[in-house]
N, C-alpha and C. Protein backbone atom coordinates (compact mmCIF):
# COMPACT_ATOMS: atom_id res chain seq x y z
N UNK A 1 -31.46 19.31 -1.10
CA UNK A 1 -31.41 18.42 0.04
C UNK A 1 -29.96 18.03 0.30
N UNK A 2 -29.84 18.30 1.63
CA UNK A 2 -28.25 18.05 1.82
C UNK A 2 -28.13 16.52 1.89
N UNK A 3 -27.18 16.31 1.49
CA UNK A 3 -26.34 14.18 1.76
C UNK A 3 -26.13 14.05 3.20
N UNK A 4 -25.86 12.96 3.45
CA UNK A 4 -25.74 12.50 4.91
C UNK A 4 -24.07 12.12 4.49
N UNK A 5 -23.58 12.75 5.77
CA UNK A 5 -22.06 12.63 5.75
C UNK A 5 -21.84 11.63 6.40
N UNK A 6 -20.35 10.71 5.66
CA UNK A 6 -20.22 9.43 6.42
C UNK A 6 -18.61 10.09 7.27
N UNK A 7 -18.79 9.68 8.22
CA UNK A 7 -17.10 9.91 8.94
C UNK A 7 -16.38 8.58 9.46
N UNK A 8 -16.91 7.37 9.42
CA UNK A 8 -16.39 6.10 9.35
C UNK A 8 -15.76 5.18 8.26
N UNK A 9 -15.00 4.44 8.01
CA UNK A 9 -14.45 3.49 7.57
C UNK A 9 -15.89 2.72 7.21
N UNK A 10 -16.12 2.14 8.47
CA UNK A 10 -16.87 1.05 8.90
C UNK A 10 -18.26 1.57 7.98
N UNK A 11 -18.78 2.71 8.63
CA UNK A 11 -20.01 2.56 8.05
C UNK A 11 -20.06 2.91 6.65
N UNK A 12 -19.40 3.63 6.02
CA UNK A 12 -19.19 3.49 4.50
C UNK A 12 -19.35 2.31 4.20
N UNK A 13 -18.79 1.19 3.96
CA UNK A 13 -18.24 0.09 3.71
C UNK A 13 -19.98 -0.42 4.08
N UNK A 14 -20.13 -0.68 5.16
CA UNK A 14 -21.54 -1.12 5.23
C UNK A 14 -23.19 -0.79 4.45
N UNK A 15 -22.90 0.63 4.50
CA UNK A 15 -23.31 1.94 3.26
C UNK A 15 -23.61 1.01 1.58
N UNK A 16 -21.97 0.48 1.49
CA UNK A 16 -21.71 0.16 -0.15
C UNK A 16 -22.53 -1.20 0.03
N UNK A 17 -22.44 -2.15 1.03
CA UNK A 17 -23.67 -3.35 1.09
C UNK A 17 -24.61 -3.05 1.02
N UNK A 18 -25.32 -2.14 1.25
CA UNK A 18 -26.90 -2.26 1.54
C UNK A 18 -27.08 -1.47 -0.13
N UNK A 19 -26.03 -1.07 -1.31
CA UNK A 19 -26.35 -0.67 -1.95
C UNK A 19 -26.18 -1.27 -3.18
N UNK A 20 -25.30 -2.41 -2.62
CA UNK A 20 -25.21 -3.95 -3.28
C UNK A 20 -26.34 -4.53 -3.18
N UNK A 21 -27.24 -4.56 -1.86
CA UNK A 21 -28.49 -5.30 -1.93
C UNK A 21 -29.49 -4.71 -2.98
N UNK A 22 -29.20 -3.39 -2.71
CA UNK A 22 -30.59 -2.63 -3.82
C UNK A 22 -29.95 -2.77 -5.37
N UNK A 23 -28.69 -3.27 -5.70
CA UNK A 23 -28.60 -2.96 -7.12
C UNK A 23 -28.81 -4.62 -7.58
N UNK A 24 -28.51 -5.43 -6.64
CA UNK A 24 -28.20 -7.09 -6.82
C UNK A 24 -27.22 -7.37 -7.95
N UNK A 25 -26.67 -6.73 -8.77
CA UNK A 25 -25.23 -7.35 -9.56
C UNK A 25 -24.49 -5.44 -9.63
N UNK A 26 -23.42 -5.50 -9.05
CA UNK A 26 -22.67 -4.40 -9.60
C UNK A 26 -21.10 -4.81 -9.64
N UNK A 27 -20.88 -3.64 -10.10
CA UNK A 27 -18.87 -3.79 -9.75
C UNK A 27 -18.62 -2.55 -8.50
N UNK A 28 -17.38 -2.94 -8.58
CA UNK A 28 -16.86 -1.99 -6.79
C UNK A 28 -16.69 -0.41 -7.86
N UNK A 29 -16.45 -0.21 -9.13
CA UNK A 29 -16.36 0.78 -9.48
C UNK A 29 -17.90 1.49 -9.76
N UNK A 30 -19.25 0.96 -9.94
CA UNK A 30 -20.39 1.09 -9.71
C UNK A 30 -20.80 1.55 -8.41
N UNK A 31 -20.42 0.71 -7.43
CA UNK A 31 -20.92 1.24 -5.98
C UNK A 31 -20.14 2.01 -5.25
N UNK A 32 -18.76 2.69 -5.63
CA UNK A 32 -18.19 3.74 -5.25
C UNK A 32 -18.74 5.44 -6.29
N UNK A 33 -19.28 4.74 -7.27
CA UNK A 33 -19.96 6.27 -8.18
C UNK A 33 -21.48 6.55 -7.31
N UNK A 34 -21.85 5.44 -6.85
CA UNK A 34 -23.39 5.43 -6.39
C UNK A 34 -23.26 6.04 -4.76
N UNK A 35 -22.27 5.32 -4.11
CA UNK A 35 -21.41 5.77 -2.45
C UNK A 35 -21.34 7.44 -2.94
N UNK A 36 -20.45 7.96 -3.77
CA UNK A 36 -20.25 9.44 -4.11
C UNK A 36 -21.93 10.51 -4.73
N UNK A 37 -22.55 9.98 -5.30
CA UNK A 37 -23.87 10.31 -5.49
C UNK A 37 -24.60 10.46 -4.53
N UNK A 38 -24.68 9.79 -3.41
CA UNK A 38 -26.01 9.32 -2.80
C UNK A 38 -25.37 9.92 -1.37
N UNK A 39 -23.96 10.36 -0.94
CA UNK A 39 -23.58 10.56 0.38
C UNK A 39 -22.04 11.36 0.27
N UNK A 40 -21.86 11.91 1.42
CA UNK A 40 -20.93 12.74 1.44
C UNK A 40 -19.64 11.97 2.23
N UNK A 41 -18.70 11.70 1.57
CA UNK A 41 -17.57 10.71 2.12
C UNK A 41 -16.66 11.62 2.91
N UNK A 42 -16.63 13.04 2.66
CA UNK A 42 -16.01 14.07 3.54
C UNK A 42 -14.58 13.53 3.09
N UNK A 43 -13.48 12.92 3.89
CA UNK A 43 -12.37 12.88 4.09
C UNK A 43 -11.65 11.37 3.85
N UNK A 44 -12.83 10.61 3.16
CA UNK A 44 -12.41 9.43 3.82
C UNK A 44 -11.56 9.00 2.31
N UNK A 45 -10.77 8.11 2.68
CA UNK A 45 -10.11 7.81 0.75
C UNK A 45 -10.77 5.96 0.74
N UNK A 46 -12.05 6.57 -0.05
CA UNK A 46 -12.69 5.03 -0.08
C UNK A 46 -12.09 4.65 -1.69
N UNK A 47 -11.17 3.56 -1.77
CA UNK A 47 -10.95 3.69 -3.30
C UNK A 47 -12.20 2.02 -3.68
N UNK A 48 -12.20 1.79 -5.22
CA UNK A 48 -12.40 0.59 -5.71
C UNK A 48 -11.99 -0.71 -5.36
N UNK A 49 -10.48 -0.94 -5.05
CA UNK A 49 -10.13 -1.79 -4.27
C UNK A 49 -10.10 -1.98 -2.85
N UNK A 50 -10.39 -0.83 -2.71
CA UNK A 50 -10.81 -1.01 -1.03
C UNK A 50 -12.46 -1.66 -0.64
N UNK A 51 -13.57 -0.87 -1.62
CA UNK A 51 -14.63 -1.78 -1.91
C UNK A 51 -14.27 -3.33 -2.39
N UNK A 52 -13.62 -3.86 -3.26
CA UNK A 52 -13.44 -4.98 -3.61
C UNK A 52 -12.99 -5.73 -2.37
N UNK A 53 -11.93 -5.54 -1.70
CA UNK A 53 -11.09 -5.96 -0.91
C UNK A 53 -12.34 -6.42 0.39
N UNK A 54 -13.11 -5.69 1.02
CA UNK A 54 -14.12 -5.68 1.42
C UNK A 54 -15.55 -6.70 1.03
N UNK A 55 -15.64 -6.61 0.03
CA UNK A 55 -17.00 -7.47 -0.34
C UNK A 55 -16.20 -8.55 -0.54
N UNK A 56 -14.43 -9.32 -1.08
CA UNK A 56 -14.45 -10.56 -1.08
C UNK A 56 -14.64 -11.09 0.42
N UNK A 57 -14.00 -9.71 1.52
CA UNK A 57 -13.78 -10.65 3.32
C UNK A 57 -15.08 -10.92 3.41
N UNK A 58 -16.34 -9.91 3.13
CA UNK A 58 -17.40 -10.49 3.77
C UNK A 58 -18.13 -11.52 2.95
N UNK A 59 -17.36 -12.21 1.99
CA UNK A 59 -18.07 -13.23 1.44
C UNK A 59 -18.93 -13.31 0.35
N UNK A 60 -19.05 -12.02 -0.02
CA UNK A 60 -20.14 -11.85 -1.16
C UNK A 60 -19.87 -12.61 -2.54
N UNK A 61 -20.62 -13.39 -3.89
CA UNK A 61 -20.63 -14.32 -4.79
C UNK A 61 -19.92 -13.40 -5.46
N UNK A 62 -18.52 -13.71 -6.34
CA UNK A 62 -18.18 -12.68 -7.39
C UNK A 62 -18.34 -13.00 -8.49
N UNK A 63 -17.99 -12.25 -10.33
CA UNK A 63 -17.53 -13.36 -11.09
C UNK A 63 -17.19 -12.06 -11.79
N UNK A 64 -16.45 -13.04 -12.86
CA UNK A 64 -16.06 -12.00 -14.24
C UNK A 64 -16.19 -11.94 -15.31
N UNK A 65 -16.81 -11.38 -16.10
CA UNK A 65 -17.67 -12.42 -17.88
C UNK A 65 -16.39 -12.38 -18.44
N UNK A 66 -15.53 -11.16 -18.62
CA UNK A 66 -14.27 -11.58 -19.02
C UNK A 66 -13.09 -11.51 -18.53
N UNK A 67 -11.57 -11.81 -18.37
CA UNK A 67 -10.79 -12.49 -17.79
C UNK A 67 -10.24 -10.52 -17.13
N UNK A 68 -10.41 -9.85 -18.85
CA UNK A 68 -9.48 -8.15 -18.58
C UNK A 68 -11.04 -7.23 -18.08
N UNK A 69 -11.75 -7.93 -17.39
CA UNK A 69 -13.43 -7.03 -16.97
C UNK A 69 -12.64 -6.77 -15.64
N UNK A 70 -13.69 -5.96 -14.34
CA UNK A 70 -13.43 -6.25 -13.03
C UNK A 70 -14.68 -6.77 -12.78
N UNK A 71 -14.07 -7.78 -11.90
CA UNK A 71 -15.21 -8.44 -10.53
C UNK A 71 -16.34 -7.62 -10.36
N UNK A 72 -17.15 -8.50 -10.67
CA UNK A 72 -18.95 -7.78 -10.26
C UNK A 72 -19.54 -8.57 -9.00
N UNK A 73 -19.80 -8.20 -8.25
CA UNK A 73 -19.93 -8.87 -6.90
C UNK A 73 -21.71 -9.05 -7.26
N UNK A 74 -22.42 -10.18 -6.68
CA UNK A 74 -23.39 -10.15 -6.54
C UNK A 74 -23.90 -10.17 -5.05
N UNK A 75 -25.79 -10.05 -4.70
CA UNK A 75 -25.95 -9.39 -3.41
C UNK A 75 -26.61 -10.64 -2.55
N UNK A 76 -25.40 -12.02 -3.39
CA UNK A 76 -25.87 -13.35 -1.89
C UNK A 76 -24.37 -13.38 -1.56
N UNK A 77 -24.02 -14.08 -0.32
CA UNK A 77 -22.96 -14.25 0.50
C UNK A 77 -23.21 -16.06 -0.26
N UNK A 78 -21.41 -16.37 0.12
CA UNK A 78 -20.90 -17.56 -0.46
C UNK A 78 -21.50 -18.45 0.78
């Protein structure tokens, strides 16, 4: 079964929310392995901090169990 190719910025990024909703706790390095699994990014350079950078604008709850972990975003808005 072929992947569905993303050719947007935008809808990637929207893509990695709705896959925040289905996981309810991940990190941006989680939902960029799951973004690469599940869909074909073609050309786009979606990095980790670009997910991060993204889920803090749209508000999503973050935290960190430890200080040297990364940010695990959870799937409620602040």
């Amino acid at each position: 079964m072929a992947k569905e190719g993303l050719n947007s910025y935008k809808r990637a990024y929207e893509i990695v929310e709705e896959g925040l909703k289905k996981k309810g706790d991940a990190s941006s390095t989680e939902l960029l392995s799951w973004l690469i699994e599940n869909y074909n990014i073609n050309s786009l350079n979606i990095t980790t901090k670009g997910i991060t950078y993204h889920l803090k604008k749209q508000g999503y709850k973050k935290y960190r169990k430890y200080e040297t972990k990364p940010w695990r975003f959870l799937a409620e808005k602040n």
